[in-house]
PDB file of N, CA and C in Angstrom:
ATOM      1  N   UNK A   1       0.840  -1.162   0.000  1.00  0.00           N
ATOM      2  CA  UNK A   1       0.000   0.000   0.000  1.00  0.00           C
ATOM      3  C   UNK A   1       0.889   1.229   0.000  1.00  0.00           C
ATOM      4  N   UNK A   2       0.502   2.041  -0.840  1.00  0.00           N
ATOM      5  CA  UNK A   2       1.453   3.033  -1.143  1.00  0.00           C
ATOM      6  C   UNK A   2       2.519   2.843  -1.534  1.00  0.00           C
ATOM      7  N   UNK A   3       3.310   3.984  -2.448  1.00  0.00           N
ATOM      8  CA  UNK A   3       4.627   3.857  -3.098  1.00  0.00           C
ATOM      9  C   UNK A   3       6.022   3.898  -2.392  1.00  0.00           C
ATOM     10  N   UNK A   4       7.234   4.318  -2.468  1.00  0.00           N
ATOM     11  CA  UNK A   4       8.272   4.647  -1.830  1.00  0.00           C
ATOM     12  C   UNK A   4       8.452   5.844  -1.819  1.00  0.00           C
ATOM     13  N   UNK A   5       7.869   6.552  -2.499  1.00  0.00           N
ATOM     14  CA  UNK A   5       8.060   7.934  -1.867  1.00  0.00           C
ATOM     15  C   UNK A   5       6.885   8.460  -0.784  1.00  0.00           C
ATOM     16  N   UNK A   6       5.913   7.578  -0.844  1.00  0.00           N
ATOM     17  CA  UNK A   6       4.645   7.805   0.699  1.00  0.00           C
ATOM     18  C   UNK A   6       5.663   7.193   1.799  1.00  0.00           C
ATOM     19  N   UNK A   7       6.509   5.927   1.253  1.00  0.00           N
ATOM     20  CA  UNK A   7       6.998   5.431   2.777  1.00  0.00           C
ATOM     21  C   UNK A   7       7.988   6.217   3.557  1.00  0.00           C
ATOM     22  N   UNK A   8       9.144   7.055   1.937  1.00  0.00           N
ATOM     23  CA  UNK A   8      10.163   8.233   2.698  1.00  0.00           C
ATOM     24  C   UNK A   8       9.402   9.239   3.407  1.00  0.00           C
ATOM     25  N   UNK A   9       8.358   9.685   2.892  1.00  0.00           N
ATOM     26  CA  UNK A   9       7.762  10.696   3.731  1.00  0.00           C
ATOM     27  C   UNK A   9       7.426  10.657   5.018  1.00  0.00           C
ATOM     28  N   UNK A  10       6.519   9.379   5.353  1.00  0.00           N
ATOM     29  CA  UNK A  10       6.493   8.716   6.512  1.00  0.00           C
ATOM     30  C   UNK A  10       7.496   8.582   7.314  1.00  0.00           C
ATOM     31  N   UNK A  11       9.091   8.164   6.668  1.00  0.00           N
ATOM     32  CA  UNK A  11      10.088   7.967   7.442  1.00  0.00           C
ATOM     33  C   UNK A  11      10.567   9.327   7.873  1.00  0.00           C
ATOM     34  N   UNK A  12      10.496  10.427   7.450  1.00  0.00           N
ATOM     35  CA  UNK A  12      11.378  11.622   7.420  1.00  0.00           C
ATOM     36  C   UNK A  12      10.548  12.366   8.765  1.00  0.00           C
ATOM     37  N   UNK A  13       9.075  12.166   8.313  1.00  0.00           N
ATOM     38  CA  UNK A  13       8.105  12.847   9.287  1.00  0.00           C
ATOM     39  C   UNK A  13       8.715  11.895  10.919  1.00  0.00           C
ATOM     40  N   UNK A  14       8.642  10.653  10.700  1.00  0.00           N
ATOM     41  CA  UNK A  14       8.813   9.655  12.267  1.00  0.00           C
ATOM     42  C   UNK A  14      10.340  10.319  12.791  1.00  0.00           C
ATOM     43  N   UNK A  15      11.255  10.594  12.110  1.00  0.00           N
ATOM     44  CA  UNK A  15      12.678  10.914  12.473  1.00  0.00           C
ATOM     45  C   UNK A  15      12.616  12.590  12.859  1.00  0.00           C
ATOM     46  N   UNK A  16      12.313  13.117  11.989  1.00  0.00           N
ATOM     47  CA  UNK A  16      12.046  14.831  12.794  1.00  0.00           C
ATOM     48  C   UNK A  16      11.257  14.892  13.842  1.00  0.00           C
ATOM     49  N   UNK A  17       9.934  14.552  13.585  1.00  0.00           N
ATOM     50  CA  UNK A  17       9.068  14.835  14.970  1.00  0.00           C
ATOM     51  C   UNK A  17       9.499  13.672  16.369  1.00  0.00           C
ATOM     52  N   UNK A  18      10.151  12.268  15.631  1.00  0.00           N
ATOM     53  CA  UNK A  18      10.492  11.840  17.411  1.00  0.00           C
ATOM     54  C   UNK A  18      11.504  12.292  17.860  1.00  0.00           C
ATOM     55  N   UNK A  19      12.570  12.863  17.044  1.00  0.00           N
ATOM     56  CA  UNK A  19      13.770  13.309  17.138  1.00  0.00           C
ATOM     57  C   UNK A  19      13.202  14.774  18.046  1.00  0.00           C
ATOM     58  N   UNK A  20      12.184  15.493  17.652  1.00  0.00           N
ATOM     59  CA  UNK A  20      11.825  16.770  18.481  1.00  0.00           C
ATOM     60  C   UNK A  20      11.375  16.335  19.823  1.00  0.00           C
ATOM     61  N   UNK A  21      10.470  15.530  19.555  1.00  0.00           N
ATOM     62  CA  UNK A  21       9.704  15.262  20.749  1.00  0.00           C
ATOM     63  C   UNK A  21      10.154  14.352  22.021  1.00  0.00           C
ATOM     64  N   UNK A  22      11.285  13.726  21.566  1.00  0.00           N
ATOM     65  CA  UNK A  22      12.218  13.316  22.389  1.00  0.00           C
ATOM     66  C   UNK A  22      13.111  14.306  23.601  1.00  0.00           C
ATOM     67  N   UNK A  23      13.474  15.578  22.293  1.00  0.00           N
ATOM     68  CA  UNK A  23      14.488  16.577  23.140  1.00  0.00           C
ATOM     69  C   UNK A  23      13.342  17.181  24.233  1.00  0.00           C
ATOM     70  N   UNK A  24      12.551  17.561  23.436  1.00  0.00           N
ATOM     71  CA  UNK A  24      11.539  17.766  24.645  1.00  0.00           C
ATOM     72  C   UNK A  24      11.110  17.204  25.977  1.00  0.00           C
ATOM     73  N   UNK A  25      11.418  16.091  25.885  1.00  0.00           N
ATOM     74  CA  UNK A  25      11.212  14.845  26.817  1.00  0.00           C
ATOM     75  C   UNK A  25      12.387  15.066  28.199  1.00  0.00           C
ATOM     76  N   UNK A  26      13.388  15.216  27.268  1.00  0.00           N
ATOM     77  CA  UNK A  26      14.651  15.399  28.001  1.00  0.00           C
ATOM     78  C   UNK A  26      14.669  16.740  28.821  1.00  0.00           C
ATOM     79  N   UNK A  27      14.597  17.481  28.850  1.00  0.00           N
ATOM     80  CA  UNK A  27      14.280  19.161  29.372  1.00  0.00           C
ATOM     81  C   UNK A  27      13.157  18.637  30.574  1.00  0.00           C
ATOM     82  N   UNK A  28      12.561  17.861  30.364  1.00  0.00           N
ATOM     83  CA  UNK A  28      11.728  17.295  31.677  1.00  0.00           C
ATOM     84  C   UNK A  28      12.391  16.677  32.807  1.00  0.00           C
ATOM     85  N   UNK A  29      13.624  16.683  32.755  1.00  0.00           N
ATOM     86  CA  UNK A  29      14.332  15.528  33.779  1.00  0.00           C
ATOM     87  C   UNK A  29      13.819  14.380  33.420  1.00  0.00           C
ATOM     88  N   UNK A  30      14.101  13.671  32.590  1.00  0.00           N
ATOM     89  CA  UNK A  30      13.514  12.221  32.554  1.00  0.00           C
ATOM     90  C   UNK A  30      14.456  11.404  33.403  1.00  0.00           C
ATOM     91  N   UNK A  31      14.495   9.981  33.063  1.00  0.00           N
ATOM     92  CA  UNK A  31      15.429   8.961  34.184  1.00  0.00           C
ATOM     93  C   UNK A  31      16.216   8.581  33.009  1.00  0.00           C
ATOM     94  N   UNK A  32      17.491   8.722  33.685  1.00  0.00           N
ATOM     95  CA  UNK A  32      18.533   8.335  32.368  1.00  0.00           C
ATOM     96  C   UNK A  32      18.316   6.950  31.756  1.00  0.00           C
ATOM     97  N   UNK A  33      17.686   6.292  32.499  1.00  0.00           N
ATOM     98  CA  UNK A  33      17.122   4.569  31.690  1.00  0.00           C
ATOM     99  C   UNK A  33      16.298   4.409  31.108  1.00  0.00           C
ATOM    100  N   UNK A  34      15.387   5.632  31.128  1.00  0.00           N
ATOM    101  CA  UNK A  34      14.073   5.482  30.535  1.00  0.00           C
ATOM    102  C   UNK A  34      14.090   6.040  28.726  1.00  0.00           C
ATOM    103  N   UNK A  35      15.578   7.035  28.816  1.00  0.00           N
ATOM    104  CA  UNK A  35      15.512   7.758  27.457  1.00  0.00           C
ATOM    105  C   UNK A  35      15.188   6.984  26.058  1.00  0.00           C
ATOM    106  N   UNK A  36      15.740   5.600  26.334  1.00  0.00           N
ATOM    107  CA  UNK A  36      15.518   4.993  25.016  1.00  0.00           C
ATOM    108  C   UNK A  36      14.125   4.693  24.441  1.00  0.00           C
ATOM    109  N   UNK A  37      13.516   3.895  26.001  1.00  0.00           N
ATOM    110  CA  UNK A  37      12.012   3.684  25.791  1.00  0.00           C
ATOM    111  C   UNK A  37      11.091   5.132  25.434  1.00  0.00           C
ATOM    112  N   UNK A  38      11.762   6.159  25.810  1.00  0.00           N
ATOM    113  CA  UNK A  38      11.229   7.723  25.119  1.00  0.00           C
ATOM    114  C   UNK A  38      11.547   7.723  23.831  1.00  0.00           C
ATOM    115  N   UNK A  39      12.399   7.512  23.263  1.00  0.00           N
ATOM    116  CA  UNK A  39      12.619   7.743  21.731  1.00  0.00           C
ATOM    117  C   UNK A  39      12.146   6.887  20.745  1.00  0.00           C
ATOM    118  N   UNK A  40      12.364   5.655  21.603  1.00  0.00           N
ATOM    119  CA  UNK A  40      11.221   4.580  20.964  1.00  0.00           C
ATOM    120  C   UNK A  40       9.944   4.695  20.769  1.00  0.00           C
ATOM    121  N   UNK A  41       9.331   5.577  21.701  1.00  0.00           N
ATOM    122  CA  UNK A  41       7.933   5.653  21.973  1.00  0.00           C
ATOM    123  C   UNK A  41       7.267   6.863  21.114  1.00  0.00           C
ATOM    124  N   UNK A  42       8.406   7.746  21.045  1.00  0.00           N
ATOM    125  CA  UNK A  42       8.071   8.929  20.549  1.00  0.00           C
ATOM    126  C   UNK A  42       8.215   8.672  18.372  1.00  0.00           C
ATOM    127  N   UNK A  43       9.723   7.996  18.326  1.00  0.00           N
ATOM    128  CA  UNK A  43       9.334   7.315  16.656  1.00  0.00           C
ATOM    129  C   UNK A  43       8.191   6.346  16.618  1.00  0.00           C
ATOM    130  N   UNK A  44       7.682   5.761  17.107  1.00  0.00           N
ATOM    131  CA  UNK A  44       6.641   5.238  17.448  1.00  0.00           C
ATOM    132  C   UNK A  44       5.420   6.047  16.975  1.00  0.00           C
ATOM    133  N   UNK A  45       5.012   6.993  18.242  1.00  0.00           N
ATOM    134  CA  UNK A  45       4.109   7.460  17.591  1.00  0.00           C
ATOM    135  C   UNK A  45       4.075   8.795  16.216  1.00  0.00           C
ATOM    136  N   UNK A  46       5.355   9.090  16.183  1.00  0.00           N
ATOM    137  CA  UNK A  46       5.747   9.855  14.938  1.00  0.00           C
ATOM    138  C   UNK A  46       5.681   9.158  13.547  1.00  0.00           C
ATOM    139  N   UNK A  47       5.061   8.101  13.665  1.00  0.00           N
ATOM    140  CA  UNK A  47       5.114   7.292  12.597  1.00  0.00           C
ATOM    141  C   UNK A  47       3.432   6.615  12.435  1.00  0.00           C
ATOM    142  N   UNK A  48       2.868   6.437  13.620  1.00  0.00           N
ATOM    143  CA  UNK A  48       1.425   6.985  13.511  1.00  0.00           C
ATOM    144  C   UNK A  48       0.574   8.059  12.630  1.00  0.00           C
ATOM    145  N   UNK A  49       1.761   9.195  13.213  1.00  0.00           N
ATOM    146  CA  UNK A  49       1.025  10.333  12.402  1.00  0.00           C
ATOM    147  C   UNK A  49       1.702  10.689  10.942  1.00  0.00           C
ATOM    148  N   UNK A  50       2.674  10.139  10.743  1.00  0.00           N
ATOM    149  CA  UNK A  50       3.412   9.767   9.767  1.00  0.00           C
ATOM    150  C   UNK A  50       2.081   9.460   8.570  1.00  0.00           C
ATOM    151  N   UNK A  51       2.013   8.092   8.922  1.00  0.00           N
ATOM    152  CA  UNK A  51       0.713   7.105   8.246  1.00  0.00           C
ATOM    153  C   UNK A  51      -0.127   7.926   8.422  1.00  0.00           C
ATOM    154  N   UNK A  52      -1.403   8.253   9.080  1.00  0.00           N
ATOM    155  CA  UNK A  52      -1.752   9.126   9.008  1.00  0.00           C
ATOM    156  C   UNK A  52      -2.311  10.431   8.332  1.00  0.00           C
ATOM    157  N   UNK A  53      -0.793  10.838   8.236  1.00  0.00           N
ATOM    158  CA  UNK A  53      -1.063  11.967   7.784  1.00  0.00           C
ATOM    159  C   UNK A  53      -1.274  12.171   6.107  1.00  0.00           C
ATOM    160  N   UNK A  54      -0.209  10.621   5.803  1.00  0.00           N
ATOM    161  CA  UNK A  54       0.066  10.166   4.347  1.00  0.00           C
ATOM    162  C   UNK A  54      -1.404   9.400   3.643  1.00  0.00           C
ATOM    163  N   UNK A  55      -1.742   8.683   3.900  1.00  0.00           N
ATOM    164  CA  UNK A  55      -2.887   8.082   3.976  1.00  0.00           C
ATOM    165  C   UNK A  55      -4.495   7.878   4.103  1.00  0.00           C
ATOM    166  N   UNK A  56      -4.504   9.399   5.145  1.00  0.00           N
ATOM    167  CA  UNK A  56      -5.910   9.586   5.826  1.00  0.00           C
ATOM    168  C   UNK A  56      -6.602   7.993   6.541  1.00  0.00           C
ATOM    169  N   UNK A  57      -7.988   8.367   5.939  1.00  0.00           N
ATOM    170  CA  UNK A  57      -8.972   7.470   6.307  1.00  0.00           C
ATOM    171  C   UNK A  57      -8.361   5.628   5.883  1.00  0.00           C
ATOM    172  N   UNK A  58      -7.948   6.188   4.489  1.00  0.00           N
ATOM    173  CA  UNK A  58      -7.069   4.500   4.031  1.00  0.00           C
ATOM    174  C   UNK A  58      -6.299   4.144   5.525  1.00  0.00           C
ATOM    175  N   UNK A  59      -5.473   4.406   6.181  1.00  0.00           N
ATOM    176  CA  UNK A  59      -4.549   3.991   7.351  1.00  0.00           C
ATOM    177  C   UNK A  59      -6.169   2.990   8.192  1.00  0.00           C
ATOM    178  N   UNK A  60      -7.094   3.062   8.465  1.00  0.00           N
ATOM    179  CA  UNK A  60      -7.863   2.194   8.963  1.00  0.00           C
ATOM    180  C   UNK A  60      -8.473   0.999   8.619  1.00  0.00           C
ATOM    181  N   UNK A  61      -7.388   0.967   6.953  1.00  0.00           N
ATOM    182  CA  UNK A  61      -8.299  -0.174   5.978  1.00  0.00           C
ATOM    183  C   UNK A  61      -7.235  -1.447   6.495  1.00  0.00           C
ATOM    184  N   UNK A  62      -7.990  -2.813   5.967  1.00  0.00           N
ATOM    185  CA  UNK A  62      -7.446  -3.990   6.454  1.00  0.00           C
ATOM    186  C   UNK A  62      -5.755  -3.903   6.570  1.00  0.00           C
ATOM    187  N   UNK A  63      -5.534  -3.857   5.588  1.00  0.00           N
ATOM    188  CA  UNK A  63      -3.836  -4.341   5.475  1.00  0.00           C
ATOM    189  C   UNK A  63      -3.007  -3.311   6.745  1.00  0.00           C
ATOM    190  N   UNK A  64      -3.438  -1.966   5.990  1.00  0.00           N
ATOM    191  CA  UNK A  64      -2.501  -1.314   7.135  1.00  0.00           C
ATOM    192  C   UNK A  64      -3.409  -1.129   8.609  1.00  0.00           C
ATOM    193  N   UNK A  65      -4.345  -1.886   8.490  1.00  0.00           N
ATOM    194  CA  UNK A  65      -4.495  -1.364   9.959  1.00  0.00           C
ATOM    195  C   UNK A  65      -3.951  -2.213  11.066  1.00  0.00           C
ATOM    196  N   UNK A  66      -3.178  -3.258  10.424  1.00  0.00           N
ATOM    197  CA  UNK A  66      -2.296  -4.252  11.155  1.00  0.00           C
ATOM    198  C   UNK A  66      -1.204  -3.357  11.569  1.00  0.00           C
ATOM    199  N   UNK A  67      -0.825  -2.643  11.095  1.00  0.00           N
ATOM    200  CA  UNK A  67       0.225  -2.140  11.166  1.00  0.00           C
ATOM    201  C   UNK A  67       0.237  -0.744  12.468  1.00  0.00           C
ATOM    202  N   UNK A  68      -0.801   0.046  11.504  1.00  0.00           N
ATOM    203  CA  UNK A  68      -1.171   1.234  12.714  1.00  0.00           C
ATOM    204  C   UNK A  68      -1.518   1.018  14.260  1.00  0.00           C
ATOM    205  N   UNK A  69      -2.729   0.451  14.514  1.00  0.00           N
ATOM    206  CA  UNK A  69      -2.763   0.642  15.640  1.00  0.00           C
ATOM    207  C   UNK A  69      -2.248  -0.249  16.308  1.00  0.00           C
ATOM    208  N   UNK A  70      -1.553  -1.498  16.081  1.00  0.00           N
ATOM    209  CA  UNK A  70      -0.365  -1.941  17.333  1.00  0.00           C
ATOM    210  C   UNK A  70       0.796  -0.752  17.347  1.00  0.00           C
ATOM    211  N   UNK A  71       1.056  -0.109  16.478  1.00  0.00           N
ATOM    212  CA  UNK A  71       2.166   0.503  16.572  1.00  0.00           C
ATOM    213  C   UNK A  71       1.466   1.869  17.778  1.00  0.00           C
ATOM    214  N   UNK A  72       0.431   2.350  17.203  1.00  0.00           N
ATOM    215  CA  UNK A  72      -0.315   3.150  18.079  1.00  0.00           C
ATOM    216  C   UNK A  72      -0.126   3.046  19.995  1.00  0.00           C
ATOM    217  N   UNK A  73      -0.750   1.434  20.066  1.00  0.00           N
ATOM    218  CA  UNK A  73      -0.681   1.062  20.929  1.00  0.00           C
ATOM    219  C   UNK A  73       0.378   1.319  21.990  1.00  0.00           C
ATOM    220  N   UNK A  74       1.471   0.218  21.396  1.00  0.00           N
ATOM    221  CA  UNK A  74       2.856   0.438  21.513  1.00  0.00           C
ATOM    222  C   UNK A  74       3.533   1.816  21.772  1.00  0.00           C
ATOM    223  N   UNK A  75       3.266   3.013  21.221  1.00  0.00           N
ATOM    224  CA  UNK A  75       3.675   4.084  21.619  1.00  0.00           C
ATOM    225  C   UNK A  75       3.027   4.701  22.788  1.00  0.00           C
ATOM    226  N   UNK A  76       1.423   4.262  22.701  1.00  0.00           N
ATOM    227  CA  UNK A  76       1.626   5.064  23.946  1.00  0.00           C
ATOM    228  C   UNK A  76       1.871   4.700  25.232  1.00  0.00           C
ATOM    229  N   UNK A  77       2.062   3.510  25.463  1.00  0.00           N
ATOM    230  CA  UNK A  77       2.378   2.875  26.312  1.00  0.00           C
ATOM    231  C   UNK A  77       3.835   2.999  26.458  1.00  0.00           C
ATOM    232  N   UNK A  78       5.144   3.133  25.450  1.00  0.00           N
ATOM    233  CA  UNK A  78       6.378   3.357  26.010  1.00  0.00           C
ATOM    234  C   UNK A  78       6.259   4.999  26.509  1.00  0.00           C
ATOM    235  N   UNK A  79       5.851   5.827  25.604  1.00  0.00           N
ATOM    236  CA  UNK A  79       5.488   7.139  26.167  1.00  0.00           C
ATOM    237  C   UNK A  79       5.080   7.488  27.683  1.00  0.00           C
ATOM    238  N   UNK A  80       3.947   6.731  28.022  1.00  0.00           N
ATOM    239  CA  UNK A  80       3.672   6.636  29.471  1.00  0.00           C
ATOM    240  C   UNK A  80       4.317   6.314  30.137  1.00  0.00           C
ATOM    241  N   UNK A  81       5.160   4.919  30.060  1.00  0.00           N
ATOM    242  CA  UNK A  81       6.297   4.658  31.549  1.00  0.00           C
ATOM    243  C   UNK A  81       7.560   5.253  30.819  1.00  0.00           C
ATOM    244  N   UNK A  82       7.933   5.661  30.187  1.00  0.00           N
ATOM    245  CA  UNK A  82       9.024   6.711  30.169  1.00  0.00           C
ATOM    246  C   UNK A  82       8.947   7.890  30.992  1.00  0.00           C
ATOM    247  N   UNK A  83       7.786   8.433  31.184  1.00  0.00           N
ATOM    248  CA  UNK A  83       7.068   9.781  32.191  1.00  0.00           C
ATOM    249  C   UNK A  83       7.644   9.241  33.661  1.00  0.00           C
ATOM    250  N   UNK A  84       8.807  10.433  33.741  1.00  0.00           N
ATOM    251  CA  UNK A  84       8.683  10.276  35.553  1.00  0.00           C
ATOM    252  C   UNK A  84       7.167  10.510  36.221  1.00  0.00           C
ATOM    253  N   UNK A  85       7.391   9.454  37.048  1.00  0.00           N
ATOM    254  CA  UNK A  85       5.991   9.659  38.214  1.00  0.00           C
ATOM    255  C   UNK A  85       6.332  10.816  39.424  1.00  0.00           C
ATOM    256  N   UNK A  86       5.270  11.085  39.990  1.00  0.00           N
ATOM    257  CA  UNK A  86       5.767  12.342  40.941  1.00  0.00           C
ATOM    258  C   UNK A  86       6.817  11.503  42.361  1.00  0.00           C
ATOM    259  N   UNK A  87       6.408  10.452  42.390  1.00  0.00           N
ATOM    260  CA  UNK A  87       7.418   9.662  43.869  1.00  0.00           C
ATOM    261  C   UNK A  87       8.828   9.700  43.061  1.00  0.00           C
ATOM    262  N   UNK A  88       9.000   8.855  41.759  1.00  0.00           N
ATOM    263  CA  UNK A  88      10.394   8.536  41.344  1.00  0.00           C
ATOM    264  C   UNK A  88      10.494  10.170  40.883  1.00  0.00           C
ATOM    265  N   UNK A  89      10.288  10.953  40.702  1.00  0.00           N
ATOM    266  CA  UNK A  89      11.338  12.299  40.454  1.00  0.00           C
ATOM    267  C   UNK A  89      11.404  12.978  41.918  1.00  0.00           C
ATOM    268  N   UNK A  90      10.864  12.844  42.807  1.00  0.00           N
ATOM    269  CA  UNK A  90      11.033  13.615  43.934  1.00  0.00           C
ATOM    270  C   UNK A  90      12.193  12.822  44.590  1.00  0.00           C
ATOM    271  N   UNK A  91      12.100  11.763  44.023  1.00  0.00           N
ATOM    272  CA  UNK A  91      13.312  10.551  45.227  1.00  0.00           C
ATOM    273  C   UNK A  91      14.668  11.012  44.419  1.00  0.00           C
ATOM    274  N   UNK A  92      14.583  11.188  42.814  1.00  0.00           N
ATOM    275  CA  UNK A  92      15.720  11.427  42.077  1.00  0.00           C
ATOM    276  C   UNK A  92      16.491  13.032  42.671  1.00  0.00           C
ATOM    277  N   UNK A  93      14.978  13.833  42.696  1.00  0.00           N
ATOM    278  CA  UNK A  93      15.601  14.928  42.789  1.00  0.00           C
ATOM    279  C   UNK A  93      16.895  14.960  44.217  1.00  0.00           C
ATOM    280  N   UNK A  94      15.844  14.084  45.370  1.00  0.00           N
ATOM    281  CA  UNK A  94      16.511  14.149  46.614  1.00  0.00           C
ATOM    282  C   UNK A  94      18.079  13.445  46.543  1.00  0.00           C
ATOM    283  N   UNK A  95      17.642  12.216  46.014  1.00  0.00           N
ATOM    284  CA  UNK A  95      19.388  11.588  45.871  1.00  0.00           C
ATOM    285  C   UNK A  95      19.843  12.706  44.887  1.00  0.00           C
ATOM    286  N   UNK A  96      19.579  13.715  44.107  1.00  0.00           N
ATOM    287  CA  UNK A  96      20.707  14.760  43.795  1.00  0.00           C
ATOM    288  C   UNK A  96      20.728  15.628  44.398  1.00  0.00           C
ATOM    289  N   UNK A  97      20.393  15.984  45.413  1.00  0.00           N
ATOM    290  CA  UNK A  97      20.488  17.109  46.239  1.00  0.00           C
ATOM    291  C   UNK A  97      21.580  16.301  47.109  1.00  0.00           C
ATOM    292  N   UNK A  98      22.002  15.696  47.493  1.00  0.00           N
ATOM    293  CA  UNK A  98      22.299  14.843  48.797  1.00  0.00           C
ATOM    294  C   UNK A  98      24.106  14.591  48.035  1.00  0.00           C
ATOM    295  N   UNK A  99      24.059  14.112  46.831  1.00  0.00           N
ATOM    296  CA  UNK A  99      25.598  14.458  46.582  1.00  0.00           C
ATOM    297  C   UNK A  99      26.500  15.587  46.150  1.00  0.00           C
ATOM    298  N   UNK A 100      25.592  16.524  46.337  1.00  0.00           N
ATOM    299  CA  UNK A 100      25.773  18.083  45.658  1.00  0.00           C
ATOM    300  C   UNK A 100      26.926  18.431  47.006  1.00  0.00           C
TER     301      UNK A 100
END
């Protein structure tokens, strides 16, 4: 479904916007273990809207909808436990206050 130049587009859109939305992520204090499952989560869903955006209403038809919404899924779920919780950043913040 679709040509190779719908799939570069798709790819270019998933690499700029997770690539943004990642740095963004980071400026949050995230947990240095969690960054990958953030970038994962974030090309993830940058590639949602990728499809999407390339595609419209087609992205819900049989073939690709194998594709979309596990990937959907999948993102937002690494997105979510990548998110410091308010206990693990208050405990982080404290163990950095404490070797300062």
């Amino acid at each position: 479904m679709g040509t190779i130049g719908d799939w570069g587009v798709i790819l270019a859109i998933s690499v700029l916007v997770g690539l943004y939305e990642w740095v963004r992520d980071m400026d949050r204090k995230p947990h240095i273990n969690k960054l990958g499952r953030s970038l994962a989560g974030w090309f993830l869903y940058s590639s949602v809207v990728g499809i999407w955006c390339t595609f419209r209403w087609q992205a819900l038809v049989v073939p690709l909808v194998f594709i979309t919404l596990p990937v959907a899924v999948a993102a937002v779920i690494l997105i979510y436990s990548a998110r410091p919780r308010g206990g693990q950043q208050a405990a982080a913040e404290l163990s950095a206050d404490k070797h300062k």
